[in-house]
C-alpha atoms as a PDB file:
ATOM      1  CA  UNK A   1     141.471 -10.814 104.796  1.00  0.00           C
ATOM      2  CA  UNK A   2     138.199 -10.165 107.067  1.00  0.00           C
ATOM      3  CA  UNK A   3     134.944  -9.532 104.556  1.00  0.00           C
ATOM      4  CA  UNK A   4     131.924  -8.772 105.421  1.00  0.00           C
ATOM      5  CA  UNK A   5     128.416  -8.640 103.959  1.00  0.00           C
ATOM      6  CA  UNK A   6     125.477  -6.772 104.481  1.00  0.00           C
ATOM      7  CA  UNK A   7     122.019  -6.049 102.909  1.00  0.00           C
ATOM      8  CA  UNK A   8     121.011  -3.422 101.017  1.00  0.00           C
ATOM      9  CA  UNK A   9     118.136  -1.404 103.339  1.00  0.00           C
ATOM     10  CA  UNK A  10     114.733  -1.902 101.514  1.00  0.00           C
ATOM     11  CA  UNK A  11     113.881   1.894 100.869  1.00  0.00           C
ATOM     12  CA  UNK A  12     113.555   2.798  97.040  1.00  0.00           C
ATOM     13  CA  UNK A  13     114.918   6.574  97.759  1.00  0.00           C
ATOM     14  CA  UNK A  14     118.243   8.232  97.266  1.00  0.00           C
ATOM     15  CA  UNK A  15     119.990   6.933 100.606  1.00  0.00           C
ATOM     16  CA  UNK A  16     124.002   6.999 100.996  1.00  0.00           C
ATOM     17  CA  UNK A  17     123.601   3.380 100.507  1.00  0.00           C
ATOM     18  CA  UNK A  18     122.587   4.208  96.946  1.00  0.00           C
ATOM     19  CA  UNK A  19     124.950   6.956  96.482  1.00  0.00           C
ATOM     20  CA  UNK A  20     127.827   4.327  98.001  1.00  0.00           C
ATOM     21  CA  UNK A  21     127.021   2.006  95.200  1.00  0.00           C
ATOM     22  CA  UNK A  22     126.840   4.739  92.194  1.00  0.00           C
ATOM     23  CA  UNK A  23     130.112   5.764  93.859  1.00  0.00           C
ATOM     24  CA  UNK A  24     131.688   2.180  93.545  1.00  0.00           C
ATOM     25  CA  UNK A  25     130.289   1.651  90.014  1.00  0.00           C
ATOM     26  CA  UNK A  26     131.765   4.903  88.847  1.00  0.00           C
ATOM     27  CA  UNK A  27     135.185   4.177  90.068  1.00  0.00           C
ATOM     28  CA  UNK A  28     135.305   0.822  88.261  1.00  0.00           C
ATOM     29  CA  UNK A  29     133.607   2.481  84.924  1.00  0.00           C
ATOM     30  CA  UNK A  30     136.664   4.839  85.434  1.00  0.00           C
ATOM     31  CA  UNK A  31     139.306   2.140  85.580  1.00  0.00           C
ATOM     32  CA  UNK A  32     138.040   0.054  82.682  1.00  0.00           C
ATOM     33  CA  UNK A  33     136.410  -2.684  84.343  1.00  0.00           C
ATOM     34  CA  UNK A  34     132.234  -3.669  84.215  1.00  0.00           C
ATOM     35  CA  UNK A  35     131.712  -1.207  81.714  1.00  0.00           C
ATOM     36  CA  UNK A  36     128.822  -3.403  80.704  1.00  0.00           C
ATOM     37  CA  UNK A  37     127.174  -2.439  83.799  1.00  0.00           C
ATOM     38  CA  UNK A  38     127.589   0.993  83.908  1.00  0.00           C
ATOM     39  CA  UNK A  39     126.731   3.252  87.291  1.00  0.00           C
ATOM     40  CA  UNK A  40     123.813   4.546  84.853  1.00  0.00           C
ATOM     41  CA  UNK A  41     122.459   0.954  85.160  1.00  0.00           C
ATOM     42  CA  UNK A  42     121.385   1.103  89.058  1.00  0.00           C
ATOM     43  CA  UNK A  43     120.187   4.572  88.826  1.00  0.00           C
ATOM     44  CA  UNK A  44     118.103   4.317  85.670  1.00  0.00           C
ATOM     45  CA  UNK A  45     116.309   0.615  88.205  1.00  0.00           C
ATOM     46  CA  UNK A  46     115.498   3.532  90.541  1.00  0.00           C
ATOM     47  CA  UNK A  47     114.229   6.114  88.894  1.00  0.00           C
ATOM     48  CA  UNK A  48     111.474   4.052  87.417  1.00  0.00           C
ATOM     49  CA  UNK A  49     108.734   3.722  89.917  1.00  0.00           C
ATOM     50  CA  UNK A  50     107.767  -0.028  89.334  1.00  0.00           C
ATOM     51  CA  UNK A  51     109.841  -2.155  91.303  1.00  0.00           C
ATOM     52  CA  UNK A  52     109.452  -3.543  94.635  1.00  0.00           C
ATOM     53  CA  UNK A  53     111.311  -2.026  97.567  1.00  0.00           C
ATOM     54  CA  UNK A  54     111.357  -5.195  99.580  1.00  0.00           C
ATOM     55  CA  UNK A  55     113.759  -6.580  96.405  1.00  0.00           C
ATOM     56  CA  UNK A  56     116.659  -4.532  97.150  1.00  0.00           C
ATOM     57  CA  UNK A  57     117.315  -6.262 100.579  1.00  0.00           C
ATOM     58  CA  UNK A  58     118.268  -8.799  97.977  1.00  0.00           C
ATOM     59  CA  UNK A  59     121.234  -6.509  97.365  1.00  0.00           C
ATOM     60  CA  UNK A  60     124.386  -7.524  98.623  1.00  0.00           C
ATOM     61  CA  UNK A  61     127.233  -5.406  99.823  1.00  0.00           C
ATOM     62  CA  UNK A  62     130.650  -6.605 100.679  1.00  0.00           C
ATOM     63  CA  UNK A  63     133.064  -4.758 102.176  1.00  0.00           C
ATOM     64  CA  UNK A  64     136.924  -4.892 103.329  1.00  0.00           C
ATOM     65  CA  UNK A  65     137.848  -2.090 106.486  1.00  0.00           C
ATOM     66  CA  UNK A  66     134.429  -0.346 106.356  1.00  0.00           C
ATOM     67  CA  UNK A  67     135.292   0.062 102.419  1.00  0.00           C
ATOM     68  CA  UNK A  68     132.776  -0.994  99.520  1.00  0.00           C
ATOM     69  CA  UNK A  69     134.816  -4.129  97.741  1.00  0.00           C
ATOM     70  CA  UNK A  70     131.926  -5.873  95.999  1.00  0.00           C
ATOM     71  CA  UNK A  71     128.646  -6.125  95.326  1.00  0.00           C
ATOM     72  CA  UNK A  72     125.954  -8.814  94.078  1.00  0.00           C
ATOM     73  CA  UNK A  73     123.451  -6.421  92.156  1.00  0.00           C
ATOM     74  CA  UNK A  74     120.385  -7.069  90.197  1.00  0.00           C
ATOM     75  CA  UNK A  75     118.439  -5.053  87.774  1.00  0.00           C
ATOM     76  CA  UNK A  76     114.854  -3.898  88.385  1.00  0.00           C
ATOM     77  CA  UNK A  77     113.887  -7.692  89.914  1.00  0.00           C
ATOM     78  CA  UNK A  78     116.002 -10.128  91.399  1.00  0.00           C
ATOM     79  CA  UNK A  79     115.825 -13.329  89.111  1.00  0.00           C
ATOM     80  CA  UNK A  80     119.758 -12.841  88.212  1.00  0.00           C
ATOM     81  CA  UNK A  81     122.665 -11.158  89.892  1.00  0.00           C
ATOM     82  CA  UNK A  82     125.351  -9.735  88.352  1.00  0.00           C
ATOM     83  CA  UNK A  83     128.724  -9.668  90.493  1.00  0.00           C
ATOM     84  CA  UNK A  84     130.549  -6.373  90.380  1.00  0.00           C
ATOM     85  CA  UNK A  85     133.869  -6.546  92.883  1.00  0.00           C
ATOM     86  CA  UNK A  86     137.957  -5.374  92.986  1.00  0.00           C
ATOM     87  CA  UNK A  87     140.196  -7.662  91.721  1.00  0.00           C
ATOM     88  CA  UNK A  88     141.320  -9.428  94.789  1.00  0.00           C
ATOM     89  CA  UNK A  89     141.722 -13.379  94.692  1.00  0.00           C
ATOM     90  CA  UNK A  90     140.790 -13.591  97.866  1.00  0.00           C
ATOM     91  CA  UNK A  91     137.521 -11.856  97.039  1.00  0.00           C
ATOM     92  CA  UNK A  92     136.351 -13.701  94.303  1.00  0.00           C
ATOM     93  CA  UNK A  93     136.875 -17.068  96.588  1.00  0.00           C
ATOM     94  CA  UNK A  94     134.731 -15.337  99.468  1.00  0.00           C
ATOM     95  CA  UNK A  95     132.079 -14.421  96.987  1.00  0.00           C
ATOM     96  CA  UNK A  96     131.869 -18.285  95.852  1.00  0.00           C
ATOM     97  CA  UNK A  97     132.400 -19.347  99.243  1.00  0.00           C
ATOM     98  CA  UNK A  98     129.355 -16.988 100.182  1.00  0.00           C
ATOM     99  CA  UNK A  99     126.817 -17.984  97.319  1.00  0.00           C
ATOM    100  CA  UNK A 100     127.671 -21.778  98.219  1.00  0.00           C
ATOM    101  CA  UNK A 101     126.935 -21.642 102.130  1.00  0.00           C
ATOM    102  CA  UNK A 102     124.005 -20.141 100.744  1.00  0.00           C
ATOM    103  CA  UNK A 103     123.216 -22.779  98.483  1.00  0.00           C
ATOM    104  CA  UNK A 104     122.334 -19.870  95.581  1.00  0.00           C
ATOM    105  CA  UNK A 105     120.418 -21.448  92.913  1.00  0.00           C
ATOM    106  CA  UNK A 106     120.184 -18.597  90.532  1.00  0.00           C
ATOM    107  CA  UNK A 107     121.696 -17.481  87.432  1.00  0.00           C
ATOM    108  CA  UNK A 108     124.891 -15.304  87.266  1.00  0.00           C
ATOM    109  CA  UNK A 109     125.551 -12.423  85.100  1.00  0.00           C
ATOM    110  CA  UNK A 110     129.952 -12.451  84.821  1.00  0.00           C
ATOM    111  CA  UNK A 111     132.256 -10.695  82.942  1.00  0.00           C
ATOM    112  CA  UNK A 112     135.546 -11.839  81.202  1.00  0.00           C
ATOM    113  CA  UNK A 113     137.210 -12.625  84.262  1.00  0.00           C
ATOM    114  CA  UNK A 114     138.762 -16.230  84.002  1.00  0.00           C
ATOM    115  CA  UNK A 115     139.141 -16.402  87.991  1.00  0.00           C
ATOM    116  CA  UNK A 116     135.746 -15.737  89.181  1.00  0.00           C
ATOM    117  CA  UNK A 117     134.561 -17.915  86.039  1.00  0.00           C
ATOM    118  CA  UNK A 118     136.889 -20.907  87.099  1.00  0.00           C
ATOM    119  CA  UNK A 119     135.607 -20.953  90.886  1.00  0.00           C
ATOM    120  CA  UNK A 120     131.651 -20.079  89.366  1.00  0.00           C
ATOM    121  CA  UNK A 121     132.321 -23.614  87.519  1.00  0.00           C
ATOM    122  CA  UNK A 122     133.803 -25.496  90.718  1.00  0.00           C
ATOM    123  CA  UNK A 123     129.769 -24.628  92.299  1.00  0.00           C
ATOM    124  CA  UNK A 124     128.524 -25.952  89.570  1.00  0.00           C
ATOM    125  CA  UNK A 125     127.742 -23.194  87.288  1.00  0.00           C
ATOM    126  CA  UNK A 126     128.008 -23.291  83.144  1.00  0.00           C
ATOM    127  CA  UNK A 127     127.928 -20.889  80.915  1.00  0.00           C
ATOM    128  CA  UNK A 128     124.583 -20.124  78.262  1.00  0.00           C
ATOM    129  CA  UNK A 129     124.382 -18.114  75.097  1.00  0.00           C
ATOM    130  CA  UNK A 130     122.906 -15.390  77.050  1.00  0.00           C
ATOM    131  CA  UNK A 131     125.104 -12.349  76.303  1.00  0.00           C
ATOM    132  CA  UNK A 132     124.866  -8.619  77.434  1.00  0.00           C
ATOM    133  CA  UNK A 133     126.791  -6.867  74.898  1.00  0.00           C
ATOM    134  CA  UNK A 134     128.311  -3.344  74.407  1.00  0.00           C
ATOM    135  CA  UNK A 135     129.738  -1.446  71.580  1.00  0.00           C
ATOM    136  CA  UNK A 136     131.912   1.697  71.926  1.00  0.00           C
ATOM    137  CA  UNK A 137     131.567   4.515  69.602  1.00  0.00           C
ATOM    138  CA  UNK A 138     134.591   5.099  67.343  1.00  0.00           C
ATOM    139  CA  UNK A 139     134.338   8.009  65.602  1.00  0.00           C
ATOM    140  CA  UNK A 140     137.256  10.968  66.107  1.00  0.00           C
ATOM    141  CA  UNK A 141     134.840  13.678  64.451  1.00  0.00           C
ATOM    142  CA  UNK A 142     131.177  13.945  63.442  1.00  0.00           C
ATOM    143  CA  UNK A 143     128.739  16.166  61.987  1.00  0.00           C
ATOM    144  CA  UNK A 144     125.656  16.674  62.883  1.00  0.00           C
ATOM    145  CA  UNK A 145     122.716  15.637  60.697  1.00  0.00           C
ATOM    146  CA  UNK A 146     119.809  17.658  60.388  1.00  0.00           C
ATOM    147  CA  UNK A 147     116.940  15.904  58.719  1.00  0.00           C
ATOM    148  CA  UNK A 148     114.808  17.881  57.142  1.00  0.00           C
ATOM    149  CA  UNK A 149     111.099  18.505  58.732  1.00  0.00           C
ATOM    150  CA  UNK A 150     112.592  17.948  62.197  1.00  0.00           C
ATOM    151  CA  UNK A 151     113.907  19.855  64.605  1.00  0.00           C
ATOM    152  CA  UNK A 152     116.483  18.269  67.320  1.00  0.00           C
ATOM    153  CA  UNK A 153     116.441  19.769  70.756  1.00  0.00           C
ATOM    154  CA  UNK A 154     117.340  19.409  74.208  1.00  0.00           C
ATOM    155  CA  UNK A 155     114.711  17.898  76.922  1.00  0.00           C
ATOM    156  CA  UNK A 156     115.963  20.731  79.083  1.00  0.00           C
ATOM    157  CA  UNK A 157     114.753  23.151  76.376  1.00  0.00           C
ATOM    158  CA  UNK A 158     111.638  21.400  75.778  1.00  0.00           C
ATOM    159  CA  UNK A 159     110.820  18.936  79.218  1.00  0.00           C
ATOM    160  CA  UNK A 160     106.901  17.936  77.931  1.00  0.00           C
ATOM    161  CA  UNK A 161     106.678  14.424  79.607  1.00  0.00           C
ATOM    162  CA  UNK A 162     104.040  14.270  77.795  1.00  0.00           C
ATOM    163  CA  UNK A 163     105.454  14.253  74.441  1.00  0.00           C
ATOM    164  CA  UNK A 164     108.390  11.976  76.256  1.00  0.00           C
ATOM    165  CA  UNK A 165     105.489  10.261  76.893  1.00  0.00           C
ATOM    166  CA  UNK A 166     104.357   9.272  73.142  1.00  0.00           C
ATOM    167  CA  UNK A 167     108.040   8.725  72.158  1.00  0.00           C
ATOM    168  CA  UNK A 168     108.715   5.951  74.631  1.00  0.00           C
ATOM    169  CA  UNK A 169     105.416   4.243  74.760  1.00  0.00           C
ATOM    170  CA  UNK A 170     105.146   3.788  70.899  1.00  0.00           C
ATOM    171  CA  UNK A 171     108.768   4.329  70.450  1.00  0.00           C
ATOM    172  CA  UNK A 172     109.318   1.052  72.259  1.00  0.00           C
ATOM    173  CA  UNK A 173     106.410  -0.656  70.532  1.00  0.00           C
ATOM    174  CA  UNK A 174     103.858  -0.671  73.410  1.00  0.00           C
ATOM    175  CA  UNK A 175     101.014   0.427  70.920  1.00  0.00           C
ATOM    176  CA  UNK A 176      99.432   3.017  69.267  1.00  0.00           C
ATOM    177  CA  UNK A 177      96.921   3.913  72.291  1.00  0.00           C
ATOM    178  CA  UNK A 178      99.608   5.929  74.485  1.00  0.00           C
ATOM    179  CA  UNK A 179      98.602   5.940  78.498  1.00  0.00           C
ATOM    180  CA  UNK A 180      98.599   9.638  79.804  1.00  0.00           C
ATOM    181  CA  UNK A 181      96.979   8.921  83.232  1.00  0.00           C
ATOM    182  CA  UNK A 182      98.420  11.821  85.887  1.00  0.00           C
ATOM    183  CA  UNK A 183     100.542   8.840  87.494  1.00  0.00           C
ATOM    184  CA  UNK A 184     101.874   7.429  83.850  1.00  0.00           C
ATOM    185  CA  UNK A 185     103.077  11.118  83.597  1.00  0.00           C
ATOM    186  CA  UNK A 186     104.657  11.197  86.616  1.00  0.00           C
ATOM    187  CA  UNK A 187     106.373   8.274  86.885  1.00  0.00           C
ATOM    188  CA  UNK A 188     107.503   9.035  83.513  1.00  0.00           C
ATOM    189  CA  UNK A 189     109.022  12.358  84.641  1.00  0.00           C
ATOM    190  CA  UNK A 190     110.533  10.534  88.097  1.00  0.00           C
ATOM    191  CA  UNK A 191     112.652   8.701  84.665  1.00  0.00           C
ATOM    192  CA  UNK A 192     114.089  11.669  84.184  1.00  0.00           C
ATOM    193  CA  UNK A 193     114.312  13.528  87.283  1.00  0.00           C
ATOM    194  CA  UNK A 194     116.846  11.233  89.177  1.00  0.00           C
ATOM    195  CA  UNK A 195     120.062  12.583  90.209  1.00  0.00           C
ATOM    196  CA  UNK A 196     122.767  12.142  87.883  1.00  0.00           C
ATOM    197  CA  UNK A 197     120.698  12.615  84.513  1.00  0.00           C
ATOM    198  CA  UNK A 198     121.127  16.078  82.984  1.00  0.00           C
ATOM    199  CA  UNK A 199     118.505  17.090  80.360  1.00  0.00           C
ATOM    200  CA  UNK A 200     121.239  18.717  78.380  1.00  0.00           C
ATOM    201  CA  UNK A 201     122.461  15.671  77.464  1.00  0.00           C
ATOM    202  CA  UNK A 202     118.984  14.217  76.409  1.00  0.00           C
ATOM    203  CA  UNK A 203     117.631  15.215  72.553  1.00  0.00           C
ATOM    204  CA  UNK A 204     114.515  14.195  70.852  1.00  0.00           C
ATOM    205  CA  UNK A 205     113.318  15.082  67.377  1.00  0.00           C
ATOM    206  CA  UNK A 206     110.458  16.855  67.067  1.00  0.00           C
ATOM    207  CA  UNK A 207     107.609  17.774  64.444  1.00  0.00           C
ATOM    208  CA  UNK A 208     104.800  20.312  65.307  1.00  0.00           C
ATOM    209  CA  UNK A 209     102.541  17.677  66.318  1.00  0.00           C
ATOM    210  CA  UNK A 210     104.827  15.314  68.263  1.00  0.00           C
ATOM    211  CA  UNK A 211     108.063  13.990  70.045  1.00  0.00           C
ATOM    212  CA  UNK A 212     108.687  11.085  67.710  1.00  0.00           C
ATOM    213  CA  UNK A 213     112.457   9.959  68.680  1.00  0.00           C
ATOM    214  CA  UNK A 214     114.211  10.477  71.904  1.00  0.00           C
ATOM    215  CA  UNK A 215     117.386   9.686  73.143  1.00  0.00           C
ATOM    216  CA  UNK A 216     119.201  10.117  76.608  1.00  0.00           C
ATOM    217  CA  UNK A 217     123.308  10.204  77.478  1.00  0.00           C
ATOM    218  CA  UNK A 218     124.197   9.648  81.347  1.00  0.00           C
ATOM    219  CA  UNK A 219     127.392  11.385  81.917  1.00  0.00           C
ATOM    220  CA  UNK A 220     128.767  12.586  84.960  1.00  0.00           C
ATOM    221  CA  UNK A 221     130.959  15.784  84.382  1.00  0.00           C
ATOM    222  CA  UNK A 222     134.519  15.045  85.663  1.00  0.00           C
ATOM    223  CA  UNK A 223     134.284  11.744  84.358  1.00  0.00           C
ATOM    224  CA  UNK A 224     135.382  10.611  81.222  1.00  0.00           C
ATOM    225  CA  UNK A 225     132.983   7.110  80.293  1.00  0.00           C
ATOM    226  CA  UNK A 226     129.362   8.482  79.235  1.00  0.00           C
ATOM    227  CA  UNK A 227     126.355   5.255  78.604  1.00  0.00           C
ATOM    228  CA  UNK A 228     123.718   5.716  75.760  1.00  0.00           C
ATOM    229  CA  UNK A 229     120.005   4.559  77.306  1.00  0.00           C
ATOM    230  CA  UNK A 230     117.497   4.966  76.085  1.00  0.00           C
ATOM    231  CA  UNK A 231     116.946   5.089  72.546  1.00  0.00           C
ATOM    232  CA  UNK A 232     113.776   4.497  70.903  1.00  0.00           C
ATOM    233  CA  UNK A 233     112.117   6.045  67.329  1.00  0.00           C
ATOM    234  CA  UNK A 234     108.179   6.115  66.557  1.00  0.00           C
ATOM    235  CA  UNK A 235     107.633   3.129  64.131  1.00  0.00           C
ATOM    236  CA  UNK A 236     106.232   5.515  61.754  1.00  0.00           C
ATOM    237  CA  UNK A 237     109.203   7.693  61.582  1.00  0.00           C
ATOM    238  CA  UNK A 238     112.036   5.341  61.771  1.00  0.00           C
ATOM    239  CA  UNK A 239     114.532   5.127  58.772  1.00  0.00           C
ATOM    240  CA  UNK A 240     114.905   8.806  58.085  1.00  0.00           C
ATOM    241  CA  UNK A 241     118.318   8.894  59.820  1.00  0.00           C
ATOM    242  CA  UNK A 242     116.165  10.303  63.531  1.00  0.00           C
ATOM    243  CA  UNK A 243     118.582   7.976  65.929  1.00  0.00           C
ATOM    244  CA  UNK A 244     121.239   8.931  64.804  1.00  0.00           C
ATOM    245  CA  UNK A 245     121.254  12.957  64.271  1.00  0.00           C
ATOM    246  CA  UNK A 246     119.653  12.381  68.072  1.00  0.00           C
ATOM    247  CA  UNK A 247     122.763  10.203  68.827  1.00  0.00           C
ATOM    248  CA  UNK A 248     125.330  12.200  67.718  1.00  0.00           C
ATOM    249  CA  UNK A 249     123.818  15.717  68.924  1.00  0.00           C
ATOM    250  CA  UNK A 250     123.871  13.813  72.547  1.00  0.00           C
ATOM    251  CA  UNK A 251     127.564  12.554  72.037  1.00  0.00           C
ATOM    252  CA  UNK A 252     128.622  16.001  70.990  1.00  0.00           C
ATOM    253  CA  UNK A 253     127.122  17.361  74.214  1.00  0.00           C
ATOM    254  CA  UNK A 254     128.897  15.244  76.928  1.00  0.00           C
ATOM    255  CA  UNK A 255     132.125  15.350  74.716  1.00  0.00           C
ATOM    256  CA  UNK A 256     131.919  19.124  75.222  1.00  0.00           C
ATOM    257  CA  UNK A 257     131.683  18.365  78.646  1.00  0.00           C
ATOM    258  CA  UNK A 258     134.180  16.162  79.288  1.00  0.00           C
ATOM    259  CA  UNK A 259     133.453  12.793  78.181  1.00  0.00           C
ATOM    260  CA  UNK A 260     136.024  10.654  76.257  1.00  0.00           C
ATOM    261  CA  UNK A 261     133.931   7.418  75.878  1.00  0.00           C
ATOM    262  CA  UNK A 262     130.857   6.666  75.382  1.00  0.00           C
ATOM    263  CA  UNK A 263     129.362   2.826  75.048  1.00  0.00           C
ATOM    264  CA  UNK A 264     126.063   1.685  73.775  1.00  0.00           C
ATOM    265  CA  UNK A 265     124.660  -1.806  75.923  1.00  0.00           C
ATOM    266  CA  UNK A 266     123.970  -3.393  72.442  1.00  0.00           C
ATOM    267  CA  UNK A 267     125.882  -4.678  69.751  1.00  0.00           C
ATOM    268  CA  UNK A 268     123.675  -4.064  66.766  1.00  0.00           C
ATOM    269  CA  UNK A 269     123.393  -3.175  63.121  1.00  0.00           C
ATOM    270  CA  UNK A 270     122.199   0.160  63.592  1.00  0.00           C
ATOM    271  CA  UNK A 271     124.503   1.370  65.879  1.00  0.00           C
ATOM    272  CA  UNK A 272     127.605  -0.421  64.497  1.00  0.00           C
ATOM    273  CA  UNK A 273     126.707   1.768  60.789  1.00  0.00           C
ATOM    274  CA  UNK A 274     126.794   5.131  62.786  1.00  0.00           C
ATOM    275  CA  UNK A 275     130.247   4.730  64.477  1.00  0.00           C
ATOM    276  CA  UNK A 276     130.068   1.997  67.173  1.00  0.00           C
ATOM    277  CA  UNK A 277     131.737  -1.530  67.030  1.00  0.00           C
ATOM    278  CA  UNK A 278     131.731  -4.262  69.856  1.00  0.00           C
ATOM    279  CA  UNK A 279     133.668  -3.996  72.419  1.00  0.00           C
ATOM    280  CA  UNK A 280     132.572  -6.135  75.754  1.00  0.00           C
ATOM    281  CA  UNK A 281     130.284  -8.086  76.873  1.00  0.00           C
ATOM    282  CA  UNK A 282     129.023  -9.809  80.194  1.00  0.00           C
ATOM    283  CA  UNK A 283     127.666 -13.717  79.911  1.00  0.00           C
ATOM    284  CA  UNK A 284     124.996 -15.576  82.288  1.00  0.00           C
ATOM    285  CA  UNK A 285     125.792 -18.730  83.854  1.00  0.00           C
ATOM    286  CA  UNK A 286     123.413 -21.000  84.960  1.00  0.00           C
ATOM    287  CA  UNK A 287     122.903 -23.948  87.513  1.00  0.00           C
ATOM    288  CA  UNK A 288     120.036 -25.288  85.380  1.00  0.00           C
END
């Protein structure tokens, strides 16, 4: 079988190229397979503003007949790769024929897949306790919690970047002095403004002063596997159940709409006592 492999063009916007590869990562979310990297993975790289065009002709595209087989993808800069492809033997061996004519030094990200990890090893590559885990959620029926001096709401109903702002920067630790420059704004907006992520599907918890939880759902409608990202609480309104009455108000919305799975990239505590329990995971290999 005649492969061929080709660059990703170094232009950050929303090319076909970029639609070809959401395309391809949807189809194998849809089957089952590389759920761990989930189409909402590239997308969410590109709608932050901070990486480096010239990176994605580090992108790799391989393809069978003109048709997208395989792809050697990293996330936001390219220090790792994580291999995303059909399952076709003779694939897998012109992948590891490919990275050894190129004498690729870097680490892998692979899943479960006993093949391409048996010809990984014959280039010299071992596994490390480096793991990329994902939980499903589990729960048949929920109700919605509604803590008490809160209210929960859509970003569509309520799209301050501003307040998105506050519940990201200190919501992911970054300190108590919160950047609202006109750019930090923007780019923060840009976050949220990408393609494929509906607002209705984003909810934050609210008092009257600020956003202080917020929590986004990419789902495509006519789809059926939905990706939680990102979740983050204000450190001085965490433990009063915020996550998860965000959580489940943001499952309940793309279940309306279609969605029949949804997986967390994480495999902790927190989420595993509101419904979700491991499910997959993808390990790095190493030449080091």
């Amino acid at each position: 079988m005649q492969y061929q492999m080709k660059d990703y063009p170094a232009q950050k916007g929303y090319i076909p190229e970029f639609y070809e590869i959401i395309d391809f990562l949807k189809k194998k979310n849809e089957e089952g397979s590389f759920l761990s990297f989930h189409w909402s993975r590239f997308e969410w790289m590109f709608a932050r503003d901070g990486f480096n065009a010239d990176d994605l002709s580090h992108i790799k595209r391989i393809y069978q007949d003109n048709m997208l087989v395989g792809l050697c993808l990293f996330e936001d800069q390219p220090t790792h790769y994580f291999l995303i492809y059909n399952d076709q033997s003779t694939l897998k061996v012109y992948i590891k024929n490919y990275l050894q004519s190129m004498d690729y030094q870097g680490d892998l990200i692979l899943p479960q897949d006993d093949e391409m990890i048996y010809l990984m090893k014959q280039i010299g590559y071992k596994a490390t306790d480096d793991i990329d885990q994902l939980s499903k959620f589990t729960l048949k029926d929920i109700e919605l919690p509604k803590p008490e001096g809160y209210d929960i709401v859509t970003l569509a109903s309520d799209p301050n970047m501003r307040e998105v702002q506050y519940a990201l920067w200190r919501g992911f630790n970054h300190g108590d002095d919160v950047p609202y420059r006109k750019e930090d704004l923007i780019s923060r907006d840009h976050m949220f403004s990408s393609p494929h992520f509906n607002r209705h599907y984003a909810y934050v918890a609210k008092t009257e002063e600020h956003f202080v939880c917020f929590v986004g759902i990419w789902y495509m409608p006519g789809t059926k596997v939905a990706s939680l990202e990102p979740v983050a609480t204000v450190p001085d309104h965490r433990q009063k159940g915020l996550a998860k009455a965000c959580i489940y108000h943001a499952i309940k919305a793309v279940k309306d709409a279609g969605a029949t799975e949804i997986y967390v990239g994480s495999d902790q505590i927190s989420y595993q006592k509101i419904g979700f329990v491991p499910y997959d995971h993808l390990t790095r290999y190493t030449k080091k």
